[in-house]
PDB file of N, CA and C in Angstrom:
ATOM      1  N   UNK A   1     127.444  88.901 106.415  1.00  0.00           N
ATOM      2  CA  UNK A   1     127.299  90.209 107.016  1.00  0.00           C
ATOM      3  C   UNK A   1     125.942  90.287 107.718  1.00  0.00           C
ATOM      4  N   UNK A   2     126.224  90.964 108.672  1.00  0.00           N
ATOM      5  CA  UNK A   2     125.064  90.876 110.100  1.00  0.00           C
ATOM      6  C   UNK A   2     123.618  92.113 109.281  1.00  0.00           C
ATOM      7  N   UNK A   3     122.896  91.788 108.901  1.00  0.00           N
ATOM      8  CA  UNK A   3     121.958  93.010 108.359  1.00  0.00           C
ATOM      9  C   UNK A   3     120.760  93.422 109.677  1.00  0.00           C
ATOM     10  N   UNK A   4     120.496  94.825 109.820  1.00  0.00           N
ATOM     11  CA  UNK A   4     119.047  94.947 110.391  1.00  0.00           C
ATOM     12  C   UNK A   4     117.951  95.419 109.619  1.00  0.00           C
ATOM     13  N   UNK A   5     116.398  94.800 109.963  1.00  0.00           N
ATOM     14  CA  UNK A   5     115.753  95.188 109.110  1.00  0.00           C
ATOM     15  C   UNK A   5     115.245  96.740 109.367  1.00  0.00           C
ATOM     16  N   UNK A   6     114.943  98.585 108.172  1.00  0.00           N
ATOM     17  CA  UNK A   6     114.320  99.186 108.615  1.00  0.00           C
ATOM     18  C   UNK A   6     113.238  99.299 107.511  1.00  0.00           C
ATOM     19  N   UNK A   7     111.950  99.684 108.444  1.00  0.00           N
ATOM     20  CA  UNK A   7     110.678  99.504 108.013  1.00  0.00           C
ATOM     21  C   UNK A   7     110.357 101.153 107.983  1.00  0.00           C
ATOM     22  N   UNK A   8     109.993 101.643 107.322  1.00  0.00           N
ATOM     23  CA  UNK A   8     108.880 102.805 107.474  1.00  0.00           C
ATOM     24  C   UNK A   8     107.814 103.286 106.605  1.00  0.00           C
ATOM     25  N   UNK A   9     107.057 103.983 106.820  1.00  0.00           N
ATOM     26  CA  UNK A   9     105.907 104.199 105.694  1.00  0.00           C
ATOM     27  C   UNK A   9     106.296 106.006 104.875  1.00  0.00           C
ATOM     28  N   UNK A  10     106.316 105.662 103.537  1.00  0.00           N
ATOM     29  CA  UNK A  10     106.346 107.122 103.145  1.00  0.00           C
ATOM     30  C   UNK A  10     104.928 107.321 102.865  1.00  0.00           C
ATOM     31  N   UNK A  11     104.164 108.731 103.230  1.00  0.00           N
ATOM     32  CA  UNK A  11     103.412 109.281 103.174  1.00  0.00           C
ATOM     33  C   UNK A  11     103.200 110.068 102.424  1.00  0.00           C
ATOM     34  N   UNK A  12     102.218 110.367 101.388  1.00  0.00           N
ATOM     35  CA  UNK A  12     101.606 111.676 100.568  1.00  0.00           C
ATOM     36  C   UNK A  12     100.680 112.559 101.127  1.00  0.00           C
ATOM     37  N   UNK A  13     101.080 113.460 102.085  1.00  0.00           N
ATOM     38  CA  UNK A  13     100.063 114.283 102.565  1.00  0.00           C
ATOM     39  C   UNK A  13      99.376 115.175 101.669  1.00  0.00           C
ATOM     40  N   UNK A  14      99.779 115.532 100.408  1.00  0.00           N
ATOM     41  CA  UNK A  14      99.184 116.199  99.671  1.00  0.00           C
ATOM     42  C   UNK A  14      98.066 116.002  99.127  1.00  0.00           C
ATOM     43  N   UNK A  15      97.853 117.028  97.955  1.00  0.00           N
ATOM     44  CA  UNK A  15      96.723 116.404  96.833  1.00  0.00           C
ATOM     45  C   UNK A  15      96.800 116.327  96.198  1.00  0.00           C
ATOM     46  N   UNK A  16      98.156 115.861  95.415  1.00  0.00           N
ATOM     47  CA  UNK A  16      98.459 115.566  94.529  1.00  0.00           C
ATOM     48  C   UNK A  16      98.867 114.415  94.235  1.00  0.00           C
ATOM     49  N   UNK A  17      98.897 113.592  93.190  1.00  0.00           N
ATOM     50  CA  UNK A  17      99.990 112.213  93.232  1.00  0.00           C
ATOM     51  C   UNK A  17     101.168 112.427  92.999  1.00  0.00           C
ATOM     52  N   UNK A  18     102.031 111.923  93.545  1.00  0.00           N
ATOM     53  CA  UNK A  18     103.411 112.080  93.174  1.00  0.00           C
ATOM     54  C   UNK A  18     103.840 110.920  92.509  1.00  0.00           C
ATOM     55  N   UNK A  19     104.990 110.939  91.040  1.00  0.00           N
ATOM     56  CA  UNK A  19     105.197 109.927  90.452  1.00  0.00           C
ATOM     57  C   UNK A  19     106.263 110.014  89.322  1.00  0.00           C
ATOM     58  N   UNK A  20     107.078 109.346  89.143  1.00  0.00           N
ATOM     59  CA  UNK A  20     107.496 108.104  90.014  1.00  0.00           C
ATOM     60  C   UNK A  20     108.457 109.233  90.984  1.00  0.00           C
ATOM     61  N   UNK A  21     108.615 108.538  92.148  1.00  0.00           N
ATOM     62  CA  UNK A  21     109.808 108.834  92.993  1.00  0.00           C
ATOM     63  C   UNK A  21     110.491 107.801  93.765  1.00  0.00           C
ATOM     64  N   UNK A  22     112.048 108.005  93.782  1.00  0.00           N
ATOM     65  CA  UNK A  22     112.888 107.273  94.626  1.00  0.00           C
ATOM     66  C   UNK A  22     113.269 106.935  95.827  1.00  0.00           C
ATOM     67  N   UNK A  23     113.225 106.502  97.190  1.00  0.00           N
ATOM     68  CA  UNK A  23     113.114 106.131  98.089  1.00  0.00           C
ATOM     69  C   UNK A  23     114.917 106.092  98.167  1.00  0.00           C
ATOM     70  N   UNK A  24     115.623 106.610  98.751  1.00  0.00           N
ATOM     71  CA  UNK A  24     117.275 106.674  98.686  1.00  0.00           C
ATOM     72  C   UNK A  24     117.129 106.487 100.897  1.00  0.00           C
ATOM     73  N   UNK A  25     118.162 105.545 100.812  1.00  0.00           N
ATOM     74  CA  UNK A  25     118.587 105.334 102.156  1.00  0.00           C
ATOM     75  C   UNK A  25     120.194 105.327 102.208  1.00  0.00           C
ATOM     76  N   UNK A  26     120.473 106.118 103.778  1.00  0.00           N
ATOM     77  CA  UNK A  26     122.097 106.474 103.274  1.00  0.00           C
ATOM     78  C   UNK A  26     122.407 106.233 105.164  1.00  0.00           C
ATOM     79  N   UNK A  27     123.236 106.010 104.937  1.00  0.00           N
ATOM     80  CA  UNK A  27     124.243 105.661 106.232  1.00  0.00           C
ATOM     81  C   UNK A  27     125.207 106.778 106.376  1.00  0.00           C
ATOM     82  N   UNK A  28     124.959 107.796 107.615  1.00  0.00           N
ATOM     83  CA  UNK A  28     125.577 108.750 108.033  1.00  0.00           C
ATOM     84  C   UNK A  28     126.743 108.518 109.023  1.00  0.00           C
ATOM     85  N   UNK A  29     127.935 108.487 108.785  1.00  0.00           N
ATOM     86  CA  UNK A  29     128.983 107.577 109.225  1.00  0.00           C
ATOM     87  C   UNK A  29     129.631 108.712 110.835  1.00  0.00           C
ATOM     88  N   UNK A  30     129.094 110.035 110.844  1.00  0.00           N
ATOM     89  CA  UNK A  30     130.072 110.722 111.896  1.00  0.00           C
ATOM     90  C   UNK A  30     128.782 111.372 112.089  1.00  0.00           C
ATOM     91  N   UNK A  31     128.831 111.862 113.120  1.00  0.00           N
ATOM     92  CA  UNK A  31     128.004 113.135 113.836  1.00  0.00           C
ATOM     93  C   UNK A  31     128.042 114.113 112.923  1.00  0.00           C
ATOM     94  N   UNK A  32     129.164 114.624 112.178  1.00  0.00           N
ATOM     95  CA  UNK A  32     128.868 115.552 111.751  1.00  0.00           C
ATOM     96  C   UNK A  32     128.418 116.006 110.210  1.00  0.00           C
ATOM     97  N   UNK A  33     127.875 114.214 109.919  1.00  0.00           N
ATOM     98  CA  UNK A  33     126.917 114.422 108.783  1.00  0.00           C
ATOM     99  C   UNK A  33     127.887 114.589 107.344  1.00  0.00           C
ATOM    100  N   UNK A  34     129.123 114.653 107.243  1.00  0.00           N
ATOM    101  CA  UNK A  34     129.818 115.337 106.200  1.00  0.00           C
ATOM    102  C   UNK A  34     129.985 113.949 105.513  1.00  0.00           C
ATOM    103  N   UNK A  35     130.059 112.341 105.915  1.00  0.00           N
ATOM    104  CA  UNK A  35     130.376 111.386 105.482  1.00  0.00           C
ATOM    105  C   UNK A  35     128.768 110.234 105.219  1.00  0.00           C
ATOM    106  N   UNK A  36     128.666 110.571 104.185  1.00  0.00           N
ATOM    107  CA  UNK A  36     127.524 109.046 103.940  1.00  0.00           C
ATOM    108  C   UNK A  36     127.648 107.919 102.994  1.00  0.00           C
ATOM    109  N   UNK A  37     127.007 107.289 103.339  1.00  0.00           N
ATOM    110  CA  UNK A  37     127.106 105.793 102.466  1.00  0.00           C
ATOM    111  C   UNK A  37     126.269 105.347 101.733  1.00  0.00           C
ATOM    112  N   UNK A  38     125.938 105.080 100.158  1.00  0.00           N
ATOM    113  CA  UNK A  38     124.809 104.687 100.422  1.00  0.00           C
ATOM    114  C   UNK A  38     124.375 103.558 101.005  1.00  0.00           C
ATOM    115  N   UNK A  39     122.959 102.772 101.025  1.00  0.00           N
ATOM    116  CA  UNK A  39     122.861 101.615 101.401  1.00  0.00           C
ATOM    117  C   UNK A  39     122.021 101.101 100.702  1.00  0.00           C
ATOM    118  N   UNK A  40     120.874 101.919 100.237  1.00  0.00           N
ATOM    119  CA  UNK A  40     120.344 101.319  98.997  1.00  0.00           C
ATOM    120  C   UNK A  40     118.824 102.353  98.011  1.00  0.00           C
ATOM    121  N   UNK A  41     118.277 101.928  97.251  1.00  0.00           N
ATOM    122  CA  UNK A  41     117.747 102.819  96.734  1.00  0.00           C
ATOM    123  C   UNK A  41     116.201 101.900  96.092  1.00  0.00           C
ATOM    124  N   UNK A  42     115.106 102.700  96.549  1.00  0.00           N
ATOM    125  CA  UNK A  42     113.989 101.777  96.151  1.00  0.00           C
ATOM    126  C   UNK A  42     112.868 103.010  95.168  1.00  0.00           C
ATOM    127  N   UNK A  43     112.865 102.764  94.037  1.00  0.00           N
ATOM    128  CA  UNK A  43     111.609 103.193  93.472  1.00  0.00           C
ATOM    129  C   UNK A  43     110.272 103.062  93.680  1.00  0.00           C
ATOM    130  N   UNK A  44     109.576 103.867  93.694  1.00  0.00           N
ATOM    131  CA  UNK A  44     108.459 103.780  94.258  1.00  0.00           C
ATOM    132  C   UNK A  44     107.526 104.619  92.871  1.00  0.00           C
ATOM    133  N   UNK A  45     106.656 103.630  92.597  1.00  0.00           N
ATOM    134  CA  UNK A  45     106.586 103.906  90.665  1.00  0.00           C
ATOM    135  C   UNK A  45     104.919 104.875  91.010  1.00  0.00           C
ATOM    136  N   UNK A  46     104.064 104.944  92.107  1.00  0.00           N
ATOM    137  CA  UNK A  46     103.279 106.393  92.065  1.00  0.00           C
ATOM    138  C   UNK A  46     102.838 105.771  93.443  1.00  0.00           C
ATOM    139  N   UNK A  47     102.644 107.232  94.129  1.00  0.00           N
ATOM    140  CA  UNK A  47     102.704 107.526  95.622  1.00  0.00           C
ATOM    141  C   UNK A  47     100.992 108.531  94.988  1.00  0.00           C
ATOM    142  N   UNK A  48      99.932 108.171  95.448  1.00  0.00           N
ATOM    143  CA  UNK A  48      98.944 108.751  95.160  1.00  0.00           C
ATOM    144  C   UNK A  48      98.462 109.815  96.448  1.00  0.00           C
ATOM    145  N   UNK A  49      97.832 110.926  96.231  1.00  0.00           N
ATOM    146  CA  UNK A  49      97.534 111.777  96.911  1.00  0.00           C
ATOM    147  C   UNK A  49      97.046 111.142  98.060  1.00  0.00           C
ATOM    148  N   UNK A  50      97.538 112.192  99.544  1.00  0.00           N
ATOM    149  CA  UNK A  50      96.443 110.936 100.461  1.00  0.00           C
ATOM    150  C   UNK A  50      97.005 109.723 100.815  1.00  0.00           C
ATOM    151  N   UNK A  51      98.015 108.731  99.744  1.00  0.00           N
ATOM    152  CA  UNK A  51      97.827 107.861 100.046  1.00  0.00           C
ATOM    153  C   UNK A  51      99.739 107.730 100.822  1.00  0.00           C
ATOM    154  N   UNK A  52      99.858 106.114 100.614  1.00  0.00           N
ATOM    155  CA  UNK A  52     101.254 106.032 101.496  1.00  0.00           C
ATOM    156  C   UNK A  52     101.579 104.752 101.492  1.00  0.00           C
ATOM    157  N   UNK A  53     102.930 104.340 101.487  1.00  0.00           N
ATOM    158  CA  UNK A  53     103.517 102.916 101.118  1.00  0.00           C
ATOM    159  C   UNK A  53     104.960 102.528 102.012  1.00  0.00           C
ATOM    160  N   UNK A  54     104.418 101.541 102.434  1.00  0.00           N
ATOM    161  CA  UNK A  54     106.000 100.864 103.000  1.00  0.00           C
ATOM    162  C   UNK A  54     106.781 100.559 102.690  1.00  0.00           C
ATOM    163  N   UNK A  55     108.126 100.708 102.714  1.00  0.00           N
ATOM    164  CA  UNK A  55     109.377 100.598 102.772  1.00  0.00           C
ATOM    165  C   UNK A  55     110.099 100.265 103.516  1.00  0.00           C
ATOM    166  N   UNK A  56     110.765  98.670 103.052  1.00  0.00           N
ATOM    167  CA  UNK A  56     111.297  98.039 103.960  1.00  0.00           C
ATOM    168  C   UNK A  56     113.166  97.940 103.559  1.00  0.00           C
ATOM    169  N   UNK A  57     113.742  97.793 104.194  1.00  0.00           N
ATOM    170  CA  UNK A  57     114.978  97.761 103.776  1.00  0.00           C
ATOM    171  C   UNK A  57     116.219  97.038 104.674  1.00  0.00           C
ATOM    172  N   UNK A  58     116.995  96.140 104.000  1.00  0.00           N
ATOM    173  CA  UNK A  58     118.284  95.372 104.989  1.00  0.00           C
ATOM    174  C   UNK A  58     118.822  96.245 105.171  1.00  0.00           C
ATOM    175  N   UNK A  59     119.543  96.864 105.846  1.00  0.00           N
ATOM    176  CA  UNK A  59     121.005  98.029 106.576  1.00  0.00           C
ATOM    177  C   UNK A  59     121.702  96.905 107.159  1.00  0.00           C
ATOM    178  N   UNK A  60     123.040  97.147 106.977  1.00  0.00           N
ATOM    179  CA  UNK A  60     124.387  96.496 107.464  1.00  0.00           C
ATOM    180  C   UNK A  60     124.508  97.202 109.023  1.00  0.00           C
ATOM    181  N   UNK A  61     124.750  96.247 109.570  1.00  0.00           N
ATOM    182  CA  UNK A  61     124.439  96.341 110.986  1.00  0.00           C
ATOM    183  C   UNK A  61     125.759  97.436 111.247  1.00  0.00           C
ATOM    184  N   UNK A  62     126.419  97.715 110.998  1.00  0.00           N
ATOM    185  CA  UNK A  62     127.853  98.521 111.118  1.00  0.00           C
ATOM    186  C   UNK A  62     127.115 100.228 112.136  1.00  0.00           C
ATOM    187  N   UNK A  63     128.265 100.484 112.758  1.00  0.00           N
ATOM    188  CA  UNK A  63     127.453 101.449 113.360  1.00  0.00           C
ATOM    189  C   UNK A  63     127.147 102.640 112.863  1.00  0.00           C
ATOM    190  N   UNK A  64     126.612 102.323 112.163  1.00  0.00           N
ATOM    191  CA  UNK A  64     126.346 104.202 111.159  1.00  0.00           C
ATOM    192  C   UNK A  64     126.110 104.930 112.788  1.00  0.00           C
ATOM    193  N   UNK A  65     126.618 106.189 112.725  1.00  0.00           N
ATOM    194  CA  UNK A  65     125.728 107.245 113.496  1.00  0.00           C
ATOM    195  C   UNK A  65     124.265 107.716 113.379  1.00  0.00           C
ATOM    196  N   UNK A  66     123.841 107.733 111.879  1.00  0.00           N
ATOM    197  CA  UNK A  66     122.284 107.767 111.807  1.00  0.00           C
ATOM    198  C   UNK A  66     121.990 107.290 110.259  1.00  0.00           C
ATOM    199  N   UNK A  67     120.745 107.266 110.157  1.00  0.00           N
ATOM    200  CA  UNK A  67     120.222 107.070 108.974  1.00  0.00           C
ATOM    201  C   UNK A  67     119.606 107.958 108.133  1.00  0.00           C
ATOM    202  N   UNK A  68     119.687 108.475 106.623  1.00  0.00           N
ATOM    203  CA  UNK A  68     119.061 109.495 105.809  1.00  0.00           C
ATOM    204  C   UNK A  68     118.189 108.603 104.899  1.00  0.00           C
ATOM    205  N   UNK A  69     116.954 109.174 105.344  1.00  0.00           N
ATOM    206  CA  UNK A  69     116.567 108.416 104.203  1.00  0.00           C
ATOM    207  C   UNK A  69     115.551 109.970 103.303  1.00  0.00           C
ATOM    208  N   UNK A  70     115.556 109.695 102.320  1.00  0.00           N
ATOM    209  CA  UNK A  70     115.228 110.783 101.410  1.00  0.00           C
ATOM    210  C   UNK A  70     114.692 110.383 100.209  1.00  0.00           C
ATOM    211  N   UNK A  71     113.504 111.122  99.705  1.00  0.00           N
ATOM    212  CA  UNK A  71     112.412 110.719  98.717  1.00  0.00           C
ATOM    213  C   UNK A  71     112.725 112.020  97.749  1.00  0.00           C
ATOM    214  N   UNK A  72     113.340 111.383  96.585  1.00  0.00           N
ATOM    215  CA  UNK A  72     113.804 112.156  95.396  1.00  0.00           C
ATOM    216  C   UNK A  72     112.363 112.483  94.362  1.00  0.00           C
ATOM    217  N   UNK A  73     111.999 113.035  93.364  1.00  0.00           N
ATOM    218  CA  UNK A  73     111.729 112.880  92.239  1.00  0.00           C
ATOM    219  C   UNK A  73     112.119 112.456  91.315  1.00  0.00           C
ATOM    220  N   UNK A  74     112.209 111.080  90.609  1.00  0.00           N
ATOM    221  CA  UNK A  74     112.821 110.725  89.893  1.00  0.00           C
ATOM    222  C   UNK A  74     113.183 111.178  88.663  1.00  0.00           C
ATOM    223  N   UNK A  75     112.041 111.823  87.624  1.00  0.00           N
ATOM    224  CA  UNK A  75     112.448 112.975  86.473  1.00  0.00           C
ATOM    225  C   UNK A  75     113.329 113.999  86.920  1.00  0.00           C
ATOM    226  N   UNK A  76     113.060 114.690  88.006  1.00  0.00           N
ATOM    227  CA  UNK A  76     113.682 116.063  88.276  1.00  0.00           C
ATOM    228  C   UNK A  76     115.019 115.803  89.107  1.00  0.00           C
ATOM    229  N   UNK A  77     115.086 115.207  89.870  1.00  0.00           N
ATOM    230  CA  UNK A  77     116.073 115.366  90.865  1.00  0.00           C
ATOM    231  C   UNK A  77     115.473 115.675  91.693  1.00  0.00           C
ATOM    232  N   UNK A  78     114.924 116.237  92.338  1.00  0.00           N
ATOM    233  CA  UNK A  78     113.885 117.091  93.372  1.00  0.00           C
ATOM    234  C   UNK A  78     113.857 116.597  94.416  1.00  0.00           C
ATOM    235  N   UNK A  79     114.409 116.846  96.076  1.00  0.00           N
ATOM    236  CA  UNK A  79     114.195 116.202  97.074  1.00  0.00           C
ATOM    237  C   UNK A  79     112.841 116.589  97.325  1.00  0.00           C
ATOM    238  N   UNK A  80     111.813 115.487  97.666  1.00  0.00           N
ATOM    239  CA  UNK A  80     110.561 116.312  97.817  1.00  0.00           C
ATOM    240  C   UNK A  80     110.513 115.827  99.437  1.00  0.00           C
ATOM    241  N   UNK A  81     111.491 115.346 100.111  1.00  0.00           N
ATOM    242  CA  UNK A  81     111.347 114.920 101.822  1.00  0.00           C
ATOM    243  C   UNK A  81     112.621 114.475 102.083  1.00  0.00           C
ATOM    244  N   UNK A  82     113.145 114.639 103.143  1.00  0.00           N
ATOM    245  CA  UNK A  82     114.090 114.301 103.657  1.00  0.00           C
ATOM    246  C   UNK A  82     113.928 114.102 105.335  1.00  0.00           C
ATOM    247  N   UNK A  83     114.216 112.884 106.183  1.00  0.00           N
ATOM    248  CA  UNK A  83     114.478 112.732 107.386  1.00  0.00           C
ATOM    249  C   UNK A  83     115.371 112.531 107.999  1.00  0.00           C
ATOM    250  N   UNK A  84     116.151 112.801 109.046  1.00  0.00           N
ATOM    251  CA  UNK A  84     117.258 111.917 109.623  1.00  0.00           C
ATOM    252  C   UNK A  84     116.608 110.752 110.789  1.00  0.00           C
ATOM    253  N   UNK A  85     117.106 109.778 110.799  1.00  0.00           N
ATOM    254  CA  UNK A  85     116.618 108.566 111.823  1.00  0.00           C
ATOM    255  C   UNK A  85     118.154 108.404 112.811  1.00  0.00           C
ATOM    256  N   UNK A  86     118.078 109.258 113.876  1.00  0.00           N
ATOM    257  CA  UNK A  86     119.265 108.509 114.816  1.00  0.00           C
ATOM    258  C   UNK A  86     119.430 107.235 115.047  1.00  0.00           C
ATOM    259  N   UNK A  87     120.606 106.486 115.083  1.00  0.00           N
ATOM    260  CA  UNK A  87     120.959 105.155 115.460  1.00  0.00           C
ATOM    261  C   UNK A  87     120.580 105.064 117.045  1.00  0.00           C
ATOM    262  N   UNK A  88     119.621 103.658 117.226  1.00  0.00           N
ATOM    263  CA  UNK A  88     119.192 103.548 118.479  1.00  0.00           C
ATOM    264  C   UNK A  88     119.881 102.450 118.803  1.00  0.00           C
TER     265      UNK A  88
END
C-alpha cells in the first residue's frame, strides 16, 4: 500500500503544560465530513507550556477528502484542538 508522509508540529501556546495528550489523525472520506477513518493515533506523554513537538505520520495514499487531526486529553477525553487539513 502506497503511504504519504504527514508532518506537523503541535504547539502549546499556553502556560500551562499539558499532559499526557493524544495526537488522533482521521481520514475524512466525503465533503461532508459525516464519514471518517481512523488512520492512526500518537501519544504525546507532556507537551510543556510554550513548548511544541512534531508529529509525523504514514497516511494511505487513498483519496481522503481531508484530514482531522485532533489533540485529545488523554485522562479526560477533552478535545483541547482540533484542525481540518484539506487534501492537496
Amino acid at each position: 500500500m502506497r503511504t504519504t508522509q504527514l508532518t506537523f508540529v503541535v504547539q502549546n501556546t499556553g502556560n500551562v503544560s499539558v499532559n499526557p495528550v493524544d495526537c488522533l489523525v482521521r481520514g475524512i472520506v466525503d465533503a461532508s465530513g459525516a464519514s471518517t477513518e481512523r488512520i492512526s493515533e500518537h501519544p504525546i506523554t507532556c507537551l510543556p507550556a510554550g513548548g511544541s513537538q512534531t508529529v509525523s505520520v504514514a497516511i494511505p495514499a487513498n483519496p481522503y477528502h481531508a484530514y482531522q487531526v485532533r489533540i485529545v486529553s488523554s485522562g479526560l477525553s477533552e478535545i483541547v484542538a482540533e484542525r481540518v487539513y484539506p487534501r492537496q
